[in-house]
Every structure is written in C-alpha cells, then in structure tokens.
C-alpha atoms as a PDB file:
ATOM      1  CA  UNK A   1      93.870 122.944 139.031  1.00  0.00           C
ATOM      2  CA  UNK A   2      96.290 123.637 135.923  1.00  0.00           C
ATOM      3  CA  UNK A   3      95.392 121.189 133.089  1.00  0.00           C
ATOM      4  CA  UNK A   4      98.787 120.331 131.157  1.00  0.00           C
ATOM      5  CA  UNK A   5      98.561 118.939 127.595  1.00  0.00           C
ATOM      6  CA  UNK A   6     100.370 116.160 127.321  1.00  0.00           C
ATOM      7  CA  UNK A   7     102.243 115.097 124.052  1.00  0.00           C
ATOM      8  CA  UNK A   8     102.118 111.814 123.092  1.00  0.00           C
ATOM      9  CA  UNK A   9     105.967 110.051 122.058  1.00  0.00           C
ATOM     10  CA  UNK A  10     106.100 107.522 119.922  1.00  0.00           C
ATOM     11  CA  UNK A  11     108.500 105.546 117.973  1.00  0.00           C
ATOM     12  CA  UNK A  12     108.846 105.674 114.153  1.00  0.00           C
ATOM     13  CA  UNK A  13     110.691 103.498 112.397  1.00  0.00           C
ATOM     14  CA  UNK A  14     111.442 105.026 108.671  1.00  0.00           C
ATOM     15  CA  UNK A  15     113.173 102.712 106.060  1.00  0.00           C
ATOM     16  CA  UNK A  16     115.164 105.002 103.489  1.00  0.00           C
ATOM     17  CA  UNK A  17     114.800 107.581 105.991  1.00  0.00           C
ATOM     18  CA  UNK A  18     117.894 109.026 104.655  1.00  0.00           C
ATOM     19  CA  UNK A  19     116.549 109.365 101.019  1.00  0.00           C
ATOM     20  CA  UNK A  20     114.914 112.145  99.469  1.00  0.00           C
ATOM     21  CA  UNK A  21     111.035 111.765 100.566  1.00  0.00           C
ATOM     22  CA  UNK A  22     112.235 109.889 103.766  1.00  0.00           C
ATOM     23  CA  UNK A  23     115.037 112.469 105.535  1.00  0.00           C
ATOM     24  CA  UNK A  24     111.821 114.707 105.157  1.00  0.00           C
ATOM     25  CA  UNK A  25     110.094 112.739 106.718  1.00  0.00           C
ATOM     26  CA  UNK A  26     112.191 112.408 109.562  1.00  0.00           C
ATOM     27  CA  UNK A  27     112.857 115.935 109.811  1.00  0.00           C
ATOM     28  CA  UNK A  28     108.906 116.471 110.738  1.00  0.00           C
ATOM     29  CA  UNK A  29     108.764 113.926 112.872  1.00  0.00           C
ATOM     30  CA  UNK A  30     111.869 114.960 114.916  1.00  0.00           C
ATOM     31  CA  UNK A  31     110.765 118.610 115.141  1.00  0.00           C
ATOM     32  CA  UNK A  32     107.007 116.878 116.408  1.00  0.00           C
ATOM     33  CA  UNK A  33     109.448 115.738 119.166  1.00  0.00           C
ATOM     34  CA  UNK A  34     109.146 111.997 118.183  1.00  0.00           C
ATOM     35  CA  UNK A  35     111.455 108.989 118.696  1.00  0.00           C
ATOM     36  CA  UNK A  36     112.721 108.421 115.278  1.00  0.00           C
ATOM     37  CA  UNK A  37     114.956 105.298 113.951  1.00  0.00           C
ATOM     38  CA  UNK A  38     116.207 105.680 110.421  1.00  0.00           C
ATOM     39  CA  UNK A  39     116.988 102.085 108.559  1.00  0.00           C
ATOM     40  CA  UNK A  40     118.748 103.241 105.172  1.00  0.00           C
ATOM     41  CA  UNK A  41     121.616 101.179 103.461  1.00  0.00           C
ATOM     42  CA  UNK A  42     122.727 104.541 101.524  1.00  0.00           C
ATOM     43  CA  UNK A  43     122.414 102.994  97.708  1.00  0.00           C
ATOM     44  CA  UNK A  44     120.505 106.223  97.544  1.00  0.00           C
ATOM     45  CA  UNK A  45     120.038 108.009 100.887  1.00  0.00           C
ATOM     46  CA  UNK A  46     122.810 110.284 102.077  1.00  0.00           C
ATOM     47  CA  UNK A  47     124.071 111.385 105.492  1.00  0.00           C
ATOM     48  CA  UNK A  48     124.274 114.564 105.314  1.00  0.00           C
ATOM     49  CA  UNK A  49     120.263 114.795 104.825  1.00  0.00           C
ATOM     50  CA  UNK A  50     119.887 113.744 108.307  1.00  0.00           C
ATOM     51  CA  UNK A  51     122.869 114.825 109.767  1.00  0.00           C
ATOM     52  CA  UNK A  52     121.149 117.347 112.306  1.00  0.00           C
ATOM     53  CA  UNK A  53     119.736 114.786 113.676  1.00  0.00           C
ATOM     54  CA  UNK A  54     122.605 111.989 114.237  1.00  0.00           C
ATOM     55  CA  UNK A  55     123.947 112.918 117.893  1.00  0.00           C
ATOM     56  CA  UNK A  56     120.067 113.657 119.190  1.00  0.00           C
ATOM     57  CA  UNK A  57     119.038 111.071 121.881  1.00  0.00           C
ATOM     58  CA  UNK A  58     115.341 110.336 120.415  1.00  0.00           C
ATOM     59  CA  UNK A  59     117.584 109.660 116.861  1.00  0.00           C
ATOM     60  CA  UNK A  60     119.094 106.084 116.386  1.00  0.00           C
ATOM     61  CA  UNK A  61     120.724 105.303 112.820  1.00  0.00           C
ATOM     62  CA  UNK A  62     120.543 101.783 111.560  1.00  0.00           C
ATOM     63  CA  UNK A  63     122.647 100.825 108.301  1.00  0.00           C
ATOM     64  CA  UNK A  64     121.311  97.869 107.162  1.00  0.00           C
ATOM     65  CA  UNK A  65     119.114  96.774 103.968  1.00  0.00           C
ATOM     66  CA  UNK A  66     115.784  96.817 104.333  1.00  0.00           C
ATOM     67  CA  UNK A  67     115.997  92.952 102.863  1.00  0.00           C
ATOM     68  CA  UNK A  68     117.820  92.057 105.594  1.00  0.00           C
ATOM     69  CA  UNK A  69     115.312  90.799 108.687  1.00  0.00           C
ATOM     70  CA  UNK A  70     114.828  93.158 112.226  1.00  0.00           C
ATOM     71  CA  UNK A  71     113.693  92.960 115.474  1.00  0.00           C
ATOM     72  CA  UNK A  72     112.400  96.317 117.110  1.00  0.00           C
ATOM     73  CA  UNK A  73     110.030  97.310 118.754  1.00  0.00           C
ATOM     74  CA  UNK A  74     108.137 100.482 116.919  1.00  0.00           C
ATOM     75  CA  UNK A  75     104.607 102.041 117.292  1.00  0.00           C
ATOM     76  CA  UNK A  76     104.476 103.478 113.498  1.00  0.00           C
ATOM     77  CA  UNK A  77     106.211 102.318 110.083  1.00  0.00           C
ATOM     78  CA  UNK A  78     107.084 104.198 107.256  1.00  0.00           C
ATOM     79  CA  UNK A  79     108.083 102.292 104.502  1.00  0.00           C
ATOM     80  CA  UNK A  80     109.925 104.538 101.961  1.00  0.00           C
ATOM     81  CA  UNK A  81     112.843 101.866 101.227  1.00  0.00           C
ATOM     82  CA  UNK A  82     113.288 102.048  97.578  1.00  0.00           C
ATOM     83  CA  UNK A  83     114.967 103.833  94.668  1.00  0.00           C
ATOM     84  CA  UNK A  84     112.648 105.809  93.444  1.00  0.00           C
ATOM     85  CA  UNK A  85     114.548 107.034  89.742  1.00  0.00           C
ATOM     86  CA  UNK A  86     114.797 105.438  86.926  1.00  0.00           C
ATOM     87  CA  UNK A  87     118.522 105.492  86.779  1.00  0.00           C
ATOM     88  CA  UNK A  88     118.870 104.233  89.836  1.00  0.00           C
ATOM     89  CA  UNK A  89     115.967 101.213  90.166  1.00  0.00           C
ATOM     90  CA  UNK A  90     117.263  99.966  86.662  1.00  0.00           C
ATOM     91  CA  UNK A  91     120.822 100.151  87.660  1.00  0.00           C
ATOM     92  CA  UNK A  92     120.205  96.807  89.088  1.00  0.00           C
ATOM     93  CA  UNK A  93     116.644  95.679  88.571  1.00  0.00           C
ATOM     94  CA  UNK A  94     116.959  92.280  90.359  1.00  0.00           C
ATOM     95  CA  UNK A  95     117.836  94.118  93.813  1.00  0.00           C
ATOM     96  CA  UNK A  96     114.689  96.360  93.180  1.00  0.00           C
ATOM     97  CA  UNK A  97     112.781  93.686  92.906  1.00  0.00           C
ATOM     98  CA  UNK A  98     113.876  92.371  95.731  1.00  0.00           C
ATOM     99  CA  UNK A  99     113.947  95.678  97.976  1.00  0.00           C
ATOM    100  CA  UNK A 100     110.573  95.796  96.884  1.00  0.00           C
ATOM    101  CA  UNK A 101     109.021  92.589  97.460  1.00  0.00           C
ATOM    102  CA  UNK A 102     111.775  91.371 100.692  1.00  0.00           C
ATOM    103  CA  UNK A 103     111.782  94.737 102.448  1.00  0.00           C
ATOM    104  CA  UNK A 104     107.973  94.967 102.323  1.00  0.00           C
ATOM    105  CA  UNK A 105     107.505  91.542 104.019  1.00  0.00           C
ATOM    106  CA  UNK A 106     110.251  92.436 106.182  1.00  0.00           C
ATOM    107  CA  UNK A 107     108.313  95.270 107.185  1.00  0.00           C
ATOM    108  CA  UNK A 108     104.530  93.905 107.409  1.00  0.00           C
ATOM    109  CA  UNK A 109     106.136  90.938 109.269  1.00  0.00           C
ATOM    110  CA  UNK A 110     107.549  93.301 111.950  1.00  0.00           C
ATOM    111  CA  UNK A 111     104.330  95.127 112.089  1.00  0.00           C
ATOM    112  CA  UNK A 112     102.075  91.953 112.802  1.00  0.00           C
ATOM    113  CA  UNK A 113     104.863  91.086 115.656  1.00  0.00           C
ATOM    114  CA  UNK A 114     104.623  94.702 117.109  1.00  0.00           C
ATOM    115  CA  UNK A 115     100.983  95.451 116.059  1.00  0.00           C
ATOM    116  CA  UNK A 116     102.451  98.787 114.551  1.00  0.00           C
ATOM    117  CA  UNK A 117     100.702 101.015 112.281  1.00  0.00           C
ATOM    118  CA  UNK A 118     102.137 100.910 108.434  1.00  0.00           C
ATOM    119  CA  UNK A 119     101.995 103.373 105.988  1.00  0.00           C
ATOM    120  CA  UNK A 120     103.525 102.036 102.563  1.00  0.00           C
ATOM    121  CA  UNK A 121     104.928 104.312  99.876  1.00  0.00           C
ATOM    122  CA  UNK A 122     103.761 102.960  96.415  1.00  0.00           C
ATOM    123  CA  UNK A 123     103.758 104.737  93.518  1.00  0.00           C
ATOM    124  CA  UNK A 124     102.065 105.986  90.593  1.00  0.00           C
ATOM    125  CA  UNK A 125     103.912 103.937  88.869  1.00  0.00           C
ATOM    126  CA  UNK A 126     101.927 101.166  89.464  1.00  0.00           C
ATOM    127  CA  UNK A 127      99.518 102.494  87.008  1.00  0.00           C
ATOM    128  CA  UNK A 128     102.023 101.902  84.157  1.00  0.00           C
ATOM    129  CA  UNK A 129     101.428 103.818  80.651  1.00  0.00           C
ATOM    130  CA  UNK A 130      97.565 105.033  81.492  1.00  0.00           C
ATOM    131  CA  UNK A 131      94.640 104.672  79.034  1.00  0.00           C
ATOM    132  CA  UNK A 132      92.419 106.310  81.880  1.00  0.00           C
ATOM    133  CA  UNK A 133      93.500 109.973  82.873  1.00  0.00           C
ATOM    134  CA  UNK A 134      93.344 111.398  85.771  1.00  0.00           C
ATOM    135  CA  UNK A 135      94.031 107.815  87.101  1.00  0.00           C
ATOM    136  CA  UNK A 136      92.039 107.287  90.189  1.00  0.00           C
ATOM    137  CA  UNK A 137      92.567 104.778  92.697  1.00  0.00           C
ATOM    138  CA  UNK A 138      90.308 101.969  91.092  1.00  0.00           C
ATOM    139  CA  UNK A 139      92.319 101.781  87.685  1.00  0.00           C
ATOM    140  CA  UNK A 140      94.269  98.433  87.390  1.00  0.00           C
ATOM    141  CA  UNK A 141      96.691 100.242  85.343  1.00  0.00           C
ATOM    142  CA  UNK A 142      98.492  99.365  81.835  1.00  0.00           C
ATOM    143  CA  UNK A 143     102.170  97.973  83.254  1.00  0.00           C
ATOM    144  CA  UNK A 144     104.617  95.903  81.048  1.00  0.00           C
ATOM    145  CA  UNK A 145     105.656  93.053  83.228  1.00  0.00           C
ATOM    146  CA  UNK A 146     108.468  92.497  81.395  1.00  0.00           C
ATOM    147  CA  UNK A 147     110.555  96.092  80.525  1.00  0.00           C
ATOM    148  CA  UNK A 148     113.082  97.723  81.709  1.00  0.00           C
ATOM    149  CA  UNK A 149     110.548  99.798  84.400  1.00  0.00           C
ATOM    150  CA  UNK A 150     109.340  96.562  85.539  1.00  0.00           C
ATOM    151  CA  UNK A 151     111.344  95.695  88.403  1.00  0.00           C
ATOM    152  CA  UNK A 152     110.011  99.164  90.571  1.00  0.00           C
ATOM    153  CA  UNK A 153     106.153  98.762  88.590  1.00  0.00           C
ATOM    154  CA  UNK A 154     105.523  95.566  89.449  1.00  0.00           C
ATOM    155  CA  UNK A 155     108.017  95.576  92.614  1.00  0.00           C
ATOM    156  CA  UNK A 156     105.481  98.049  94.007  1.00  0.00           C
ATOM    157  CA  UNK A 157     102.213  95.954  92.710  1.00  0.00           C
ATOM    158  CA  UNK A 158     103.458  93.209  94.277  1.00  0.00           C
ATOM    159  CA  UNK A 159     104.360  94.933  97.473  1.00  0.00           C
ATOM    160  CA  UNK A 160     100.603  96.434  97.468  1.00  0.00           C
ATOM    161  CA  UNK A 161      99.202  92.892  97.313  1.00  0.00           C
ATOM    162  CA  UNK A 162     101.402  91.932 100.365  1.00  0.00           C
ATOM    163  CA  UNK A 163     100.197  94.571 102.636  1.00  0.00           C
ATOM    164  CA  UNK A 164      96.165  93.898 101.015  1.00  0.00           C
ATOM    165  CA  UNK A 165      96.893  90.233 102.327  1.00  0.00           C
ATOM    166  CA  UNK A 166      98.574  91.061 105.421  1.00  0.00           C
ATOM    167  CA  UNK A 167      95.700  93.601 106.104  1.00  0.00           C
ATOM    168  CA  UNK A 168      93.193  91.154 105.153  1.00  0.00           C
ATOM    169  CA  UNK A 169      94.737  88.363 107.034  1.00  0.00           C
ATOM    170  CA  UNK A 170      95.668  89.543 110.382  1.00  0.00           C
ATOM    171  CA  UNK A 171      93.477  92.892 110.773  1.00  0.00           C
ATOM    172  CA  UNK A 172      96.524  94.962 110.848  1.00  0.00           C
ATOM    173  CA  UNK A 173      96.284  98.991 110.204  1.00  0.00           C
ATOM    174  CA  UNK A 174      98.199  99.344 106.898  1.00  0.00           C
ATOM    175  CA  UNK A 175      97.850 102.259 104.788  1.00  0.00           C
ATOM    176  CA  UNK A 176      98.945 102.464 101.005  1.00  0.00           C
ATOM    177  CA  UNK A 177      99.549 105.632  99.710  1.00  0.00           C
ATOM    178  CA  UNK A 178     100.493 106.297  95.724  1.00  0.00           C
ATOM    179  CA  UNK A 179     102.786 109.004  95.871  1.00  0.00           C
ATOM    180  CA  UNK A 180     102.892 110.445  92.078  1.00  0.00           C
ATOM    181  CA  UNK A 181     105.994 112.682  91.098  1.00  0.00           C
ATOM    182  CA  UNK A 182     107.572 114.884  93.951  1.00  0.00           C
ATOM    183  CA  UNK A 183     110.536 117.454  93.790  1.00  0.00           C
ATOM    184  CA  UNK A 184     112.199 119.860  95.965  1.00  0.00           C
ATOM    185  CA  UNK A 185     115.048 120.284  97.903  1.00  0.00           C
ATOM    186  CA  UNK A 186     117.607 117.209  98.943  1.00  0.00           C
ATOM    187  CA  UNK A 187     116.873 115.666  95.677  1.00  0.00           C
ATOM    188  CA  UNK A 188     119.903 113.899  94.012  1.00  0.00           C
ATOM    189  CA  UNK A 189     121.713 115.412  91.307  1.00  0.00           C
ATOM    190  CA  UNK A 190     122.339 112.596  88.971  1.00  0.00           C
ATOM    191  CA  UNK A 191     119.165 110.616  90.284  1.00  0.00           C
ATOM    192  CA  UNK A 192     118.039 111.365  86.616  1.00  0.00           C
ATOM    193  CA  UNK A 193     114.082 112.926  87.361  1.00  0.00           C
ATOM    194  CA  UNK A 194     113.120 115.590  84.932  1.00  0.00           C
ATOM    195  CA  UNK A 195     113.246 118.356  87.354  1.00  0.00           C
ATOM    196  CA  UNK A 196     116.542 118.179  88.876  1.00  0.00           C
ATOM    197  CA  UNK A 197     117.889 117.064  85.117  1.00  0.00           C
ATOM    198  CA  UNK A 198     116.262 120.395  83.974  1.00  0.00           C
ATOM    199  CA  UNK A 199     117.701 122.246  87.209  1.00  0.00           C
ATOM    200  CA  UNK A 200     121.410 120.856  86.778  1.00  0.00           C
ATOM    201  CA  UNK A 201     121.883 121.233  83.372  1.00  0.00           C
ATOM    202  CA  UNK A 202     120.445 125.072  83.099  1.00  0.00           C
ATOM    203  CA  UNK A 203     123.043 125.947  86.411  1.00  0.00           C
ATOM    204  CA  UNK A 204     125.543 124.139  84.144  1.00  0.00           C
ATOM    205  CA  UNK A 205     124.315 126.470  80.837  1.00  0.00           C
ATOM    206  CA  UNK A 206     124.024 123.052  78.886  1.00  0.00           C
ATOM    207  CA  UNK A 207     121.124 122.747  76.781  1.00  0.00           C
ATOM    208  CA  UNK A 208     117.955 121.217  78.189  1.00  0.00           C
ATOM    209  CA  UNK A 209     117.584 117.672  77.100  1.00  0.00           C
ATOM    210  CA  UNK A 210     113.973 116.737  76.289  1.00  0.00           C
ATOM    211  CA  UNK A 211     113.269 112.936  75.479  1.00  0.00           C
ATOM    212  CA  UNK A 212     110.941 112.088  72.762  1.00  0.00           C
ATOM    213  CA  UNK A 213     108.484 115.084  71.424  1.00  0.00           C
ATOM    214  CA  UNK A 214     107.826 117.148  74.839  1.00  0.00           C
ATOM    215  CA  UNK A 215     104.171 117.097  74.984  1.00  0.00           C
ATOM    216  CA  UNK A 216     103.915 113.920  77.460  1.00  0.00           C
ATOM    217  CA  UNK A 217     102.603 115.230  80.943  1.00  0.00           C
ATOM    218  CA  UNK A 218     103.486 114.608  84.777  1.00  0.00           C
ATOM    219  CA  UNK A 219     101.880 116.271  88.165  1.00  0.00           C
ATOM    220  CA  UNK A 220     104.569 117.455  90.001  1.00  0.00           C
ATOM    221  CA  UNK A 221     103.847 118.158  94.087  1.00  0.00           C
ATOM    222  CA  UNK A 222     106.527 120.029  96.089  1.00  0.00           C
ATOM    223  CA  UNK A 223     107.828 117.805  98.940  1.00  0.00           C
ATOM    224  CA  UNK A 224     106.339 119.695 101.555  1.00  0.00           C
ATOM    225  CA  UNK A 225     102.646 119.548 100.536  1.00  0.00           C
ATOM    226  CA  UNK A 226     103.714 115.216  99.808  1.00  0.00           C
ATOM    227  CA  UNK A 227     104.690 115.134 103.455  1.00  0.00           C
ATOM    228  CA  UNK A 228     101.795 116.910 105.148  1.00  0.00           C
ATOM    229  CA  UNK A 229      99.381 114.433 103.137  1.00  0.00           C
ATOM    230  CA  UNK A 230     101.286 110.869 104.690  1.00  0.00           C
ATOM    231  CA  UNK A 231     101.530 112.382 107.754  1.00  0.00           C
ATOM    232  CA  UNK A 232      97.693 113.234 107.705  1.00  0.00           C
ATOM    233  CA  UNK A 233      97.078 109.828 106.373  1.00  0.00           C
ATOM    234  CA  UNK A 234      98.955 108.227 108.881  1.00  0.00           C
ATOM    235  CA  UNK A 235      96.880 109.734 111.448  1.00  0.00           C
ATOM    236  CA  UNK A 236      93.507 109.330 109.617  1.00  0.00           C
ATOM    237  CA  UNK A 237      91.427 105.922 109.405  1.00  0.00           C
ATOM    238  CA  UNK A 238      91.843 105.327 105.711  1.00  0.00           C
ATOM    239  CA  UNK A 239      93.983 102.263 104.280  1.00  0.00           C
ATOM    240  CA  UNK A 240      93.976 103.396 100.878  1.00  0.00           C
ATOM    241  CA  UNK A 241      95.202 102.543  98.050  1.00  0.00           C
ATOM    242  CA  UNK A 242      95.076 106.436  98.419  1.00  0.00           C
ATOM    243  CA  UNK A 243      96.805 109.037  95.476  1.00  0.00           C
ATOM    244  CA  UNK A 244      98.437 112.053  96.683  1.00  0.00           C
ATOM    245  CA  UNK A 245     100.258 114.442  94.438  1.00  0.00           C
ATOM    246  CA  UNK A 246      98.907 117.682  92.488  1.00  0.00           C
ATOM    247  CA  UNK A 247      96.623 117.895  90.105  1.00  0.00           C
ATOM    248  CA  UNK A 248      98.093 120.350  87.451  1.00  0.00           C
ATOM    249  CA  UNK A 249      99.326 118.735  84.607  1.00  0.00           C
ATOM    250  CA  UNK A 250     101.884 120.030  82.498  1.00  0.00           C
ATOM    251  CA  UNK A 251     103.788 118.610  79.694  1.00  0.00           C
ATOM    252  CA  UNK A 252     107.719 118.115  79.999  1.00  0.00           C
ATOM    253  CA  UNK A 253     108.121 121.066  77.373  1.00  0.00           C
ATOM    254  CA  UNK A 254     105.895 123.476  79.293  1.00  0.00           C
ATOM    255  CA  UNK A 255     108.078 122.262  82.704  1.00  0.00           C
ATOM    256  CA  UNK A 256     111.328 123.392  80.496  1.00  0.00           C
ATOM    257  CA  UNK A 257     110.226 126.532  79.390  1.00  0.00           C
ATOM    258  CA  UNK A 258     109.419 127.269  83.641  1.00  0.00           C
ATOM    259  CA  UNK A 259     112.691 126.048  84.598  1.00  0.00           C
ATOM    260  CA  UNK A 260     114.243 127.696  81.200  1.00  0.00           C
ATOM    261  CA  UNK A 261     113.339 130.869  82.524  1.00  0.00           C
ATOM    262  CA  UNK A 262     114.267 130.753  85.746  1.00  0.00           C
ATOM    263  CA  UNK A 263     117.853 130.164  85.153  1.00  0.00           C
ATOM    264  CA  UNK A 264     118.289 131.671  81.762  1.00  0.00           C
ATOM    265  CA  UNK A 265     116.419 132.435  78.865  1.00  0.00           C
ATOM    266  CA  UNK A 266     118.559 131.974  76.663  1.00  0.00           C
ATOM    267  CA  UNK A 267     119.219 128.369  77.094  1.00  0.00           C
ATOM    268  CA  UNK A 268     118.087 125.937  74.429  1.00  0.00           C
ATOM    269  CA  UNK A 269     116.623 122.502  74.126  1.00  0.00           C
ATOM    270  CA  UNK A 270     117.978 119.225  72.344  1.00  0.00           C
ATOM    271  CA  UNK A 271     115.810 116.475  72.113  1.00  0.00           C
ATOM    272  CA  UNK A 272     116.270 112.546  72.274  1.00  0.00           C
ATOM    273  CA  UNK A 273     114.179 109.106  71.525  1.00  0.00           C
ATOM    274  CA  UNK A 274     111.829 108.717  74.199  1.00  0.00           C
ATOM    275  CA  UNK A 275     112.850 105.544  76.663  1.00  0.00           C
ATOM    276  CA  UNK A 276     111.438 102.428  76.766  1.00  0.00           C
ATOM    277  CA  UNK A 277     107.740 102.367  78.842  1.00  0.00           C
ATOM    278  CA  UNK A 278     107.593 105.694  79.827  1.00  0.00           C
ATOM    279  CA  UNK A 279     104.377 106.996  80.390  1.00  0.00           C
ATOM    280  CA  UNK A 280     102.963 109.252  78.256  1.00  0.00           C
ATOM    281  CA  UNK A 281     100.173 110.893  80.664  1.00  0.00           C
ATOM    282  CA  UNK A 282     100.297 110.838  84.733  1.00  0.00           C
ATOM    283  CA  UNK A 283      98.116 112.828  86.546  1.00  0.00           C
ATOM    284  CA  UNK A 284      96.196 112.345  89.648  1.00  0.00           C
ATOM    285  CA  UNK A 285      92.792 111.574  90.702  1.00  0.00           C
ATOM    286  CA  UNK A 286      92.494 113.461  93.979  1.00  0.00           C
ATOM    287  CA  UNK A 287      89.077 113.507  95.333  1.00  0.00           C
ATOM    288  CA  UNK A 288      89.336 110.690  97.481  1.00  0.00           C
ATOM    289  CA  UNK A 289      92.537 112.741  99.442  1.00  0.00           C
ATOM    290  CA  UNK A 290      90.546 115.767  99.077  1.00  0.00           C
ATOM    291  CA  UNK A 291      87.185 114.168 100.653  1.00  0.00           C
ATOM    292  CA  UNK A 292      88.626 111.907 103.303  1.00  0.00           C
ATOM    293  CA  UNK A 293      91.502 114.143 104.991  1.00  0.00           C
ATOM    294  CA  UNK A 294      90.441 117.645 103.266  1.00  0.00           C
ATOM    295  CA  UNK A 295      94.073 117.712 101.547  1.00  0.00           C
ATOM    296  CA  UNK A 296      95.240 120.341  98.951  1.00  0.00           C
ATOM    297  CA  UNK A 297      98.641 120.856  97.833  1.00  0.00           C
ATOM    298  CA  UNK A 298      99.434 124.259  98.680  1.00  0.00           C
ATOM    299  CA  UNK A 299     102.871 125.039  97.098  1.00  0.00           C
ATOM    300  CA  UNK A 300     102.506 126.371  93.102  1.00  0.00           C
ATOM    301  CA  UNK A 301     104.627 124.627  90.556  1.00  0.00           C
ATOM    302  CA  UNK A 302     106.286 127.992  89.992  1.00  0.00           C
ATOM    303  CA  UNK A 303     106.922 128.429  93.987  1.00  0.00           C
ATOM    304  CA  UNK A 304     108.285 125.480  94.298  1.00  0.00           C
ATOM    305  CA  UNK A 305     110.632 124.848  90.905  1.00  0.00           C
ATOM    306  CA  UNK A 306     112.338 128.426  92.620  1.00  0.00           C
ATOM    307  CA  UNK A 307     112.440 126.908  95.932  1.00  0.00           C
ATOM    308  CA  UNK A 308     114.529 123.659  94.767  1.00  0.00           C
ATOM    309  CA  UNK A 309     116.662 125.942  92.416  1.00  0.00           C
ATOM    310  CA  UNK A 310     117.640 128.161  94.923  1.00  0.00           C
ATOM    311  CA  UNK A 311     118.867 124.635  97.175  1.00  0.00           C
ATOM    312  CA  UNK A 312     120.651 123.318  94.419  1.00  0.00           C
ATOM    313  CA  UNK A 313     122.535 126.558  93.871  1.00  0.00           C
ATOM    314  CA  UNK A 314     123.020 126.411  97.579  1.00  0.00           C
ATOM    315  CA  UNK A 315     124.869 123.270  97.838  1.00  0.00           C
ATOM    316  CA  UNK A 316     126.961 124.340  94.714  1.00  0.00           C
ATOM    317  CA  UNK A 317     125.502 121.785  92.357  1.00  0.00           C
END
C-alpha cells in the first residue's frame, strides 16, 4: 500500500502583507502552497511586492485599514500592520497610534471569533533608549511616553498588553515576537532606515549622512534569516515576548564604512544632530530564540548589505 504525505492547507491572513517584512512573508507562505489573504491599505506596502502573486487562486487581496473591523474566517494571523520607519510612523503619529492599538484589537478580536493562531510583530522598540544591553526579553525598557517616537513605542507596548490580556483572558494561542532592525531587499527608498539611507545616497555619489557622533550601535538581521525565525515561531509552542534579530553589533559609523566600500571608496561622510529619542545602543538578547526553536541567523552583515545593494541597483534606485 503506497503511503502519500499529505500537506496540510491553511489560511493565513497577513495585515501589511504588502510591506517590506510582510510581502516576504507572503512570498514563503505562497511557495509552502498556502492560502494566503493580504489586508494592506498601501500607506506603506506596495503592489508590485506581491504582484506574482495577485491572479493566483489561493491569493485574495484586501485593501482596507487594518483599523477598520473584518469578518473572515482564517486558521493563522500575522499581524505586521504598521509603519515600521521613523519617517513614516511620525508622519502622522495619531494614525500610528491608532493602527497600533485599533488594528491589534481588530485582529485579537477576529482571532477569539475564529480561534486562530496569532503571531504579533512588536518591536525592539518597545525597549526605548536601553540602560540594559543586550536587552533580553524581561527588560521593561526606558521609553519616553511623550516624544516624537512615542506613537510606534508605546503603540506597540500597548498592543503587547492587548494580546497578554487577550491570551490571558480567553486561552487563545498568541505569540509576540520583537523583531529588532531588519534590511534587505523590497525595502523602501525614502522609508528613511540607516541602511537603505546609506545604500541610496552612495548609488547617488552623495555623501553619507551620519546623525549625531557615529558610535551609537544597531543589530541588523537580513530579512531572510527574520522570516525563517516567525515562521518557526509560529509553528513552535512559545508565546513570547520572544527577540529575534542578530546579535552583532555595530555602530552606525562602522555600518558606513561597509556600505562605503561597497559602492565607492571614495565617498565621504557629513554628519548631523542626532534626533530626538533615538536609541543609543540596540542589540539583542538571543538565547531564549536560540534555546527554544534552535534559531541562528545565518546571513553575514557583509552578505547581506551586498545582497540588498545589488536589488536596489536592480530596480534602478
């Protein structure tokens, strides 16, 4: 008697499935063979990151705000609907807030109807300006409540709190996952992140612009590693609050002189007042990933600066 293997379909709803982390995210999920809907409103996401998959039958394309209530009937969640950027959250911080906050309940209230799973994509942002580094999952953070980062910090506190309480509350299978800074390709060109300001302007031959002295760090993880970790964590047992990212921490001068000489050596720097709030250290605690789902970004920061340079000069930007 033959014994066929038989792959489980399910359905996946992904808010901002159209944005940077998200389009990835529905790219793996459509090549697993999975029935995919993509909720985006496009203040961020674009078509043409999931454009492959637009006229596929197990696709369906909702344009609507994540604020905005909805009635389907899903097996899995991914909640990526948010501007992640600076320039883009604090382009209108009250709508952030309210993406944040809305679209979350929105979310956890259609997951207690369906009984879906829920992964929620927080931030490390939620651990504000650090006195603790690396910051691991049991630091309350340093946040302002009140600056001009407040509206995604706290917008993504609160929305941790929801799904807690909704977890707590009604048993339902919620992870939270603290995604810390991600690059690669499909990022936006103007969304204003360090990398793909580095990228742009040394394609452009303008001079690298470095705000305040250079020496604060980040941890950057290439998109593909980010992905393979919330899909894992998806599938595992863990809730979370759970970090994922890389743990190599550079400062914003070392990541210019990488990118620097990629493009051209011969570019320069200029340097300018450092904005309000930023952090000064971020950097990842990873042994609970590591110990619960055996997780290790695989993709050096080298490997993968060349990989999203080569996509940017791709798609002539």
């Amino acid at each position: 008697m033959l014994n066929f293997e038989k792959k489980i379909i399910e359905k996946h709803l992904v808010t901002g499935g159209a944005g940077f982390l998200g389009s990835h995210l529905v790219e793996k999920l459509m090549q697993s063979n999975q029935e995919v809907i993509c909720l985006d409103n496009f203040f961020t996401g674009s078509k043409k990151n999931i454009k492959e998959w637009i006229q596929t039958p197990n696709f369906k394309l909702i344009s609507q705000d994540v604020t905005e209530p909805i009635t389907l009937d899903v097996d899995k969640i991914w909640h990526f609907a948010c501007p992640g950027s600076p320039f883009h959250y604090q382009s209108n911080p009250i709508e952030t807030a309210k993406t944040n906050f809305l679209g979350t309940l929105n979310m956890l209230k259609l997951a207690q109807r369906t009984g879906a799973k829920l992964l929620f994509a927080s931030t490390s942002e939620i651990y504000g300006d650090p006195k603790i580094n690396p910051q691991p999952e049991n630091y309350f953070g340093n946040v302002n409540p009140n600056g001009i980062r407040s509206c995604y910090d706290e917008g993504k506190r609160i929305s941790e709190t929801l799904c807690s309480d909704f977890q707590r509350i009604y048993n339902l299978d919620i992870k939270i996952v603290r995604i810390f800074n991600t690059y690669g390709p499909r990022m936006l060109a103007n969304d204003g992140r360090v990398i793909s300001n580095f990228i742009i302007q040394g394609l452009q031959n303008k001079p690298l612009t470095i705000y305040g002295n250079g020496n604060q760090t980040r941890s950057f993880c290439y998109v593909d590693d980010m992905i393979d970790a919330i899909l894992k964590i998806m599938a595992s047992q863990v809730n979370g609050p759970i970090n994922i990212g890389h743990s190599l921490e550079v400062s914003i001068k070392e990541l210019a002189e990488i990118i620097k000489n990629k493009i051209n050596p011969r570019l320069e720097f200029i340097y300018k007042p450092l904005p309000s709030d930023d952090p000064l250290k971020r950097n990842p605690d990873l042994e609970k990933v590591e110990k619960i789902i055996n997780w290790f970004p695989n993709t050096s920061l080298e490997d993968g600066i060349a990989k999203t340079i080569l996509w940017f000069k791709k798609n002539n930007l």
